[in-house]
Protein backbone atom coordinates (compact mmCIF):
# COMPACT_ATOMS: atom_id res chain seq x y z
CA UNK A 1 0.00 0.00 0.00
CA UNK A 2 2.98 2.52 0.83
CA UNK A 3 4.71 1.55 -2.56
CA UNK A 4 1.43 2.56 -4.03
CA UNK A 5 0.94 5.62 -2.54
CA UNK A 6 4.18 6.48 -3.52
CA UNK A 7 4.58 5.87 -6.82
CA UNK A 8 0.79 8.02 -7.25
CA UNK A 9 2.42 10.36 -5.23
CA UNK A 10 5.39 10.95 -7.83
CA UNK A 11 3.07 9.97 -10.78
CA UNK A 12 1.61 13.29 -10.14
CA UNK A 13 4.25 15.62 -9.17
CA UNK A 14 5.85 14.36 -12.50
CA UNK A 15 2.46 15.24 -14.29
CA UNK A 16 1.82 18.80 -16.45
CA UNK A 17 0.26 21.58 -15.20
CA UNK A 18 -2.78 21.37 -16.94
CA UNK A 19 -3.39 18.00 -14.68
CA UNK A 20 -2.77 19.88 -11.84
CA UNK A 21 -5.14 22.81 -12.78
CA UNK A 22 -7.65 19.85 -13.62
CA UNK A 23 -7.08 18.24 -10.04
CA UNK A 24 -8.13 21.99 -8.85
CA UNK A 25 -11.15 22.04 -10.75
CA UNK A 26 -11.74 18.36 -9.57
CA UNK A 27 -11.27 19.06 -5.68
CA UNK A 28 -14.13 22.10 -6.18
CA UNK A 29 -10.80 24.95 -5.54
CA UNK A 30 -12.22 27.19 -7.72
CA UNK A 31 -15.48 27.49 -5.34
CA UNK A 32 -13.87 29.87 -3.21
CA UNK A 33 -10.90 30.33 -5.01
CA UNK A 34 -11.78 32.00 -8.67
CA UNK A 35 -10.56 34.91 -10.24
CA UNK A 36 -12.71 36.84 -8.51
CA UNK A 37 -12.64 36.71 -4.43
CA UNK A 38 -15.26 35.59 -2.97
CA UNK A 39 -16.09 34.68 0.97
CA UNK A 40 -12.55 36.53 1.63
CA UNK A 41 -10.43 33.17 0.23
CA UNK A 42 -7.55 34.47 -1.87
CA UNK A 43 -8.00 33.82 -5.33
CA UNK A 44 -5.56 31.18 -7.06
CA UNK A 45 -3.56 33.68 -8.94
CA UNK A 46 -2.99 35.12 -5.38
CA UNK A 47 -2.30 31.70 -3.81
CA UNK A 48 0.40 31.11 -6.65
CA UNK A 49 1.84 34.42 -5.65
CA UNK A 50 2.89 33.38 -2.33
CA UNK A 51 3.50 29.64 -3.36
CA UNK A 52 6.24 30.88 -5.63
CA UNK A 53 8.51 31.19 -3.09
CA UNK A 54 8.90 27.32 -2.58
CA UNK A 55 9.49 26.92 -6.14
CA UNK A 56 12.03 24.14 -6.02
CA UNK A 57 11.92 23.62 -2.54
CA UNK A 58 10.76 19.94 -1.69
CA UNK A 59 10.62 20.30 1.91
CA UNK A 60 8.78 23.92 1.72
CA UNK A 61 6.18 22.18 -0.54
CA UNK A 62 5.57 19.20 1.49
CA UNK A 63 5.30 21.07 4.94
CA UNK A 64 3.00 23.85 2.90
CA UNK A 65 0.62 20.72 1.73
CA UNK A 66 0.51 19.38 5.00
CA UNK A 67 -0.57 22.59 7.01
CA UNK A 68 -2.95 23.20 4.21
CA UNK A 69 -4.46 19.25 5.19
CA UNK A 70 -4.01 20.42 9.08
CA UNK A 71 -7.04 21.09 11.20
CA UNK A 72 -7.54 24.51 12.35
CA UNK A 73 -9.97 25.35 15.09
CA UNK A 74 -10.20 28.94 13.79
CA UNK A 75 -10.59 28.49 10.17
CA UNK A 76 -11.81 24.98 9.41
CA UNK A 77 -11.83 24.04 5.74
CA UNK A 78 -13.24 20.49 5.52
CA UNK A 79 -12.67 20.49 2.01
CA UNK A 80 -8.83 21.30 2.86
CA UNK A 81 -8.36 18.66 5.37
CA UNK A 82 -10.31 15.76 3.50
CA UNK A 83 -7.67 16.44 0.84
CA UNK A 84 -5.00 13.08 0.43
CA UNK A 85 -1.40 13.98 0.88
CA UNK A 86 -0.53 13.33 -2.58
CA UNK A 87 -3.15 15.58 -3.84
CA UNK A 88 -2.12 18.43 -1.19
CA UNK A 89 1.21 18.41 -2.95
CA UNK A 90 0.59 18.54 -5.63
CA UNK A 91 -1.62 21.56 -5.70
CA UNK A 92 1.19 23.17 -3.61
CA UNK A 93 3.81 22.10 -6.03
CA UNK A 94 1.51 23.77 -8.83
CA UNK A 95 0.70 26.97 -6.94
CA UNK A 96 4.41 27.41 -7.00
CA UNK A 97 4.96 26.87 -10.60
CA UNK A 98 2.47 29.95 -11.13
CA UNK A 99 -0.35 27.77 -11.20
CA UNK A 100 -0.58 27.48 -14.86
């Protein structure tokens, strides 16, 4: 199961952006997260804005996607913790490509 979760894991940090922007658009992001702001979430061009900083950065991508999985008792975002870890990567990982 861990050798599975792996290899899923690098299948899709290995995969384009346009998967990534799909896996967005799969996971319902764009409900609060469109080009226009909405509920006071940041928009995604404004998420990829601050992501860029961990452009290249493994360990700054995998600690982003997990605090973006973690519970918070002041902002809970179901929809942010029922994400996998492999998905929560990746979307990191894309936000700091520019999200394109």
């Amino acid at each position: 199961m861990k050798k599975l979760a792996l290899i899923l894991g690098l299948a899709m940090a290995a995969t384009p952006s346009w998967a990534s922007q799909q896996l967005a658009s799969d996971m319902a992001c764009y409900n609060c997260h469109s080009a226009t702001q909405r509920s006071g979430a940041p928009t995604m061009a404004r998420l990829a804005e601050h992501a860029v900083k961990l452009r290249g950065n493994d360990a700054a991508i995998k600690q982003a996607a997990e605090q973006l999985r973690a519970k918070s008792w002041l902002h809970p975002i179901a929809v942010h913790e029922r994400l996998s870890p492999a998905a929560a990567e990746t979307l990191m990982r894309w936000l700091s490509e520019g999200a394109h």
